[in-house]
C-alpha atoms as a PDB file:
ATOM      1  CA  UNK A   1     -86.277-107.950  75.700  1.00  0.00           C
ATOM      2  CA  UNK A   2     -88.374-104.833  76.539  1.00  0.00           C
ATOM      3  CA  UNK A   3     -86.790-101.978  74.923  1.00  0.00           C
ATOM      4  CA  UNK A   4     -85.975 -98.725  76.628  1.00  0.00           C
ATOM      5  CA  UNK A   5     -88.072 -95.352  75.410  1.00  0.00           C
ATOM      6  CA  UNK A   6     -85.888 -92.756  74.366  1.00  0.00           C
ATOM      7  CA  UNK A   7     -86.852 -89.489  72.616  1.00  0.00           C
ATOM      8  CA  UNK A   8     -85.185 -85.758  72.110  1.00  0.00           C
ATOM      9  CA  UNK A   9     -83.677 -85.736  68.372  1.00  0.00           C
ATOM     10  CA  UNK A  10     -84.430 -83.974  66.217  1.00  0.00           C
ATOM     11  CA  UNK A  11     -82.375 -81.461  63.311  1.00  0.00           C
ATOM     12  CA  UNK A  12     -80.545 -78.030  64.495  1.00  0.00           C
ATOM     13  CA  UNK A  13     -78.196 -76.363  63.400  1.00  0.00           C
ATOM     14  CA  UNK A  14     -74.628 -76.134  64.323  1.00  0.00           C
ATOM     15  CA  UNK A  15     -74.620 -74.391  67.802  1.00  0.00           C
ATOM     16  CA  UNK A  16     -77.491 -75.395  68.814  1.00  0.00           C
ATOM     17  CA  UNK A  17     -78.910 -77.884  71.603  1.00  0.00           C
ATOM     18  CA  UNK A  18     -80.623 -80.488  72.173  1.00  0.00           C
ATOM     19  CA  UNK A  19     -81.564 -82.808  75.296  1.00  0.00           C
ATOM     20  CA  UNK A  20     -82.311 -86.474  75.083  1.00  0.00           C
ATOM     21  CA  UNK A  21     -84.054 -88.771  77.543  1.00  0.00           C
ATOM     22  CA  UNK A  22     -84.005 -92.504  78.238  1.00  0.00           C
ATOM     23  CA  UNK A  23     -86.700 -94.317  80.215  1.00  0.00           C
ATOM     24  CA  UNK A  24     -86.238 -98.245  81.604  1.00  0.00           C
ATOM     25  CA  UNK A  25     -89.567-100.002  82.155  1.00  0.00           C
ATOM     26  CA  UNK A  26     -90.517-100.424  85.442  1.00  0.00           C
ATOM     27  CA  UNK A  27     -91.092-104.462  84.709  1.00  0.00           C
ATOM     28  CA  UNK A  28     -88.007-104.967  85.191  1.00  0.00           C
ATOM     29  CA  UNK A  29     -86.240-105.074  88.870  1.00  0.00           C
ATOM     30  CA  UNK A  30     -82.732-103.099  89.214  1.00  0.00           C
ATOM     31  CA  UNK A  31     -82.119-101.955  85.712  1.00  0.00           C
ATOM     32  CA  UNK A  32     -79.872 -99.661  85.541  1.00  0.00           C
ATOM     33  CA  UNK A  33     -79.982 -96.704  82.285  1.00  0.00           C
ATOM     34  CA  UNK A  34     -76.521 -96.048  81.645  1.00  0.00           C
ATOM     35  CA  UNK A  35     -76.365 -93.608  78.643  1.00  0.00           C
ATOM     36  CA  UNK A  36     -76.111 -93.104  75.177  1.00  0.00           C
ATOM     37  CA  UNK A  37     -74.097 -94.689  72.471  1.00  0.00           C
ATOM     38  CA  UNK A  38     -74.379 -93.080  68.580  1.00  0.00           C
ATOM     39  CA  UNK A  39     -73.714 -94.856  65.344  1.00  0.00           C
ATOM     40  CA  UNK A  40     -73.235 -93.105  61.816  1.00  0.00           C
ATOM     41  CA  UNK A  41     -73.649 -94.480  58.535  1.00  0.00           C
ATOM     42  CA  UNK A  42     -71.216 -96.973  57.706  1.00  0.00           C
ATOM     43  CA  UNK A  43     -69.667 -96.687  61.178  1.00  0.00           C
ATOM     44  CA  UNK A  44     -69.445 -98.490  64.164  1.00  0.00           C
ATOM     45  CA  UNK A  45     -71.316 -97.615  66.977  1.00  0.00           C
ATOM     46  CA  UNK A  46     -69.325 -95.431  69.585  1.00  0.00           C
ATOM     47  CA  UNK A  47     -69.405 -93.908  73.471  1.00  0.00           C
ATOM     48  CA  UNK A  48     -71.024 -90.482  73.684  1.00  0.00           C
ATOM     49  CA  UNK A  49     -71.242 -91.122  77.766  1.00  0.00           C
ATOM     50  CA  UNK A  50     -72.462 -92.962  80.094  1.00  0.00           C
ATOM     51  CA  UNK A  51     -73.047 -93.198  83.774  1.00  0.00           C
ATOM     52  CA  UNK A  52     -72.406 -95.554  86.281  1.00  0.00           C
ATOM     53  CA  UNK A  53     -74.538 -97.663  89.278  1.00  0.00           C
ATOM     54  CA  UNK A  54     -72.159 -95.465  91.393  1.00  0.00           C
ATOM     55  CA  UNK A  55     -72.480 -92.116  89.262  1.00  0.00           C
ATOM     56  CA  UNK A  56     -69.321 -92.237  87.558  1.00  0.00           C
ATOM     57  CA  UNK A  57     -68.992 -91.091  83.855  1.00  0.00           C
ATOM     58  CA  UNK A  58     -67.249 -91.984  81.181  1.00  0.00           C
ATOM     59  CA  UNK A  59     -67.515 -90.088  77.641  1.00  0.00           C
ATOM     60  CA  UNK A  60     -65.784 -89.767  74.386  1.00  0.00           C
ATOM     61  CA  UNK A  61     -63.239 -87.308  73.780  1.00  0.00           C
ATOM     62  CA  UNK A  62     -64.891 -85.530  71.357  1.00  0.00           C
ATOM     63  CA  UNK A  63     -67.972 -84.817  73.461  1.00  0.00           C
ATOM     64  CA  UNK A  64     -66.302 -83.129  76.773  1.00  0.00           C
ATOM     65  CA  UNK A  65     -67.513 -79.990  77.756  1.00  0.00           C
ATOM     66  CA  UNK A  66     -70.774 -79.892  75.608  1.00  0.00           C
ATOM     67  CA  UNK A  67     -72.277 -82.723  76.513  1.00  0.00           C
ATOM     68  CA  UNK A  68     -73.735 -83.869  80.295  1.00  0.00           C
ATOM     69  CA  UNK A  69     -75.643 -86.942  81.412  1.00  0.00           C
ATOM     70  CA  UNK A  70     -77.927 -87.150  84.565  1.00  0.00           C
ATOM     71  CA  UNK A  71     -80.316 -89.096  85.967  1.00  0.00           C
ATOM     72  CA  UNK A  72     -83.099 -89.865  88.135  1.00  0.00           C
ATOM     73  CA  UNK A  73     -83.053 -92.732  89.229  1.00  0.00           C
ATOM     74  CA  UNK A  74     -86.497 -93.074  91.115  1.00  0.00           C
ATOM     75  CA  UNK A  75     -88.138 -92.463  87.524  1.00  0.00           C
ATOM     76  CA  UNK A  76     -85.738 -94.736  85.888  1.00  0.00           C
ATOM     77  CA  UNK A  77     -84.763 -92.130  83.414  1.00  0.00           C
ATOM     78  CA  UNK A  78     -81.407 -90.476  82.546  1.00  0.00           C
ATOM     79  CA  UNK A  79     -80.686 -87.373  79.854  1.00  0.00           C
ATOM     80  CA  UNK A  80     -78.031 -86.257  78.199  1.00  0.00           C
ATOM     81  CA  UNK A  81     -78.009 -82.444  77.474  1.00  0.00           C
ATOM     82  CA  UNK A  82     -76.094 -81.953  74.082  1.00  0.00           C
ATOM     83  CA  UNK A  83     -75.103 -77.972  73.899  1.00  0.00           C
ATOM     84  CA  UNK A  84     -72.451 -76.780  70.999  1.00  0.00           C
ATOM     85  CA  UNK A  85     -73.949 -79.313  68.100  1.00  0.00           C
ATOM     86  CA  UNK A  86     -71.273 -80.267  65.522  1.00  0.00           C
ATOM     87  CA  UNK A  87     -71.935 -81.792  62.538  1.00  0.00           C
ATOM     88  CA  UNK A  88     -70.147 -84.531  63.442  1.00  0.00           C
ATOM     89  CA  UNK A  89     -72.256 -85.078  66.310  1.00  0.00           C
ATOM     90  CA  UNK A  90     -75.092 -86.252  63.530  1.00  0.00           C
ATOM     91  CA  UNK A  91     -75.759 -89.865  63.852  1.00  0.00           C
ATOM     92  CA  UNK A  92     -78.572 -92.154  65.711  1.00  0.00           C
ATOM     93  CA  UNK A  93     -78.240 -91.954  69.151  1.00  0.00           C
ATOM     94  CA  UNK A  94     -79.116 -95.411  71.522  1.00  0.00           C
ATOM     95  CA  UNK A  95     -79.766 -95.359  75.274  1.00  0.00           C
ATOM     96  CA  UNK A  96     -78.329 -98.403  76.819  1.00  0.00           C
ATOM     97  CA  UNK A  97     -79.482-100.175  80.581  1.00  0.00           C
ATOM     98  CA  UNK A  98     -78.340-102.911  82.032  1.00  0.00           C
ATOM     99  CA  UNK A  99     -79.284-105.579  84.798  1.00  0.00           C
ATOM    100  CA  UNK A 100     -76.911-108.148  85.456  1.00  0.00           C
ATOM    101  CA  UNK A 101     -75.825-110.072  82.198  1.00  0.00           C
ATOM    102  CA  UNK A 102     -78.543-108.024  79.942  1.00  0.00           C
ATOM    103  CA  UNK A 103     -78.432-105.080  77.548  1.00  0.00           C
ATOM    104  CA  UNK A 104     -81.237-103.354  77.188  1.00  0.00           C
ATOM    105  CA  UNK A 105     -81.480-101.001  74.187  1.00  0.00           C
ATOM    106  CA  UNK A 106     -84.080 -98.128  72.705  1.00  0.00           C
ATOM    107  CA  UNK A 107     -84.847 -97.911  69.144  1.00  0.00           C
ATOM    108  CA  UNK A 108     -82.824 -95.272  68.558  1.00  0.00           C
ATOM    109  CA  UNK A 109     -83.379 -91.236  68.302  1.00  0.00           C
ATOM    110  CA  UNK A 110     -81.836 -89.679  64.943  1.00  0.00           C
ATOM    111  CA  UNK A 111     -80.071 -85.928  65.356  1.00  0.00           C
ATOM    112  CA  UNK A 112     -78.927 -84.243  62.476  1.00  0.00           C
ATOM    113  CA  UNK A 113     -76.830 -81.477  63.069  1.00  0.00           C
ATOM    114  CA  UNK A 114     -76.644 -78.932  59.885  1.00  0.00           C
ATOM    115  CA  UNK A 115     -76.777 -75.543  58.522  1.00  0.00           C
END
């Protein structure tokens, strides 16, 4: 499977910001970028938030009110603006798309979130 092209991490301290973007290849008909999941060492991966065909959201807990997802969908990208860091917001952070049955996944994007 093609994977997506994500990009945007990078290290900050706590406070600060950072904004991460997700592009789908245009190969592939009706894919659909949906957001970002994040996975720490030795931990599953988990929900930041994601957005639906229909523009609904969903996001973890622990994320509302710093964090906001958009997307265009004409350049097949979303982003997901990341204000207030935590340190426990430090993991690898995956864009996910989907078109019917299939995932689609980037490599990943590391933020580390530290003073």
């Amino acid at each position: 499977q093609v994977q997506l092209v994500e990009s945007g991490g990078g290290s900050v301290q706590p406070g600060g910001s950072l904004r991460l973007s997700c592009a789908a290849p245009i190969s592939i008909v009706g894919i659909h970028v949906k957001g970002w999941y994040r996975q720490a060492p030795g931990k599953q991966r988990e929900l930041v938030e994601i957005i639906s065909r229909s523009g609904n959201t969903n996001y973890a807990e622990s994320v509302k009110g710093r964090f906001t997802i958009s997307r265009d969908n004409a350049k097949r990208t979303a982003y997901l603006q990341m204000n207030s860091l935590k340190p426990e917001d430090t993991a690898v952070y995956y864009c996910n798309a989907e078109r019917l049955d299939m995932d689609y996944w980037g490599k990943g994007t590391l933020v580390t979130v530290s003073s």
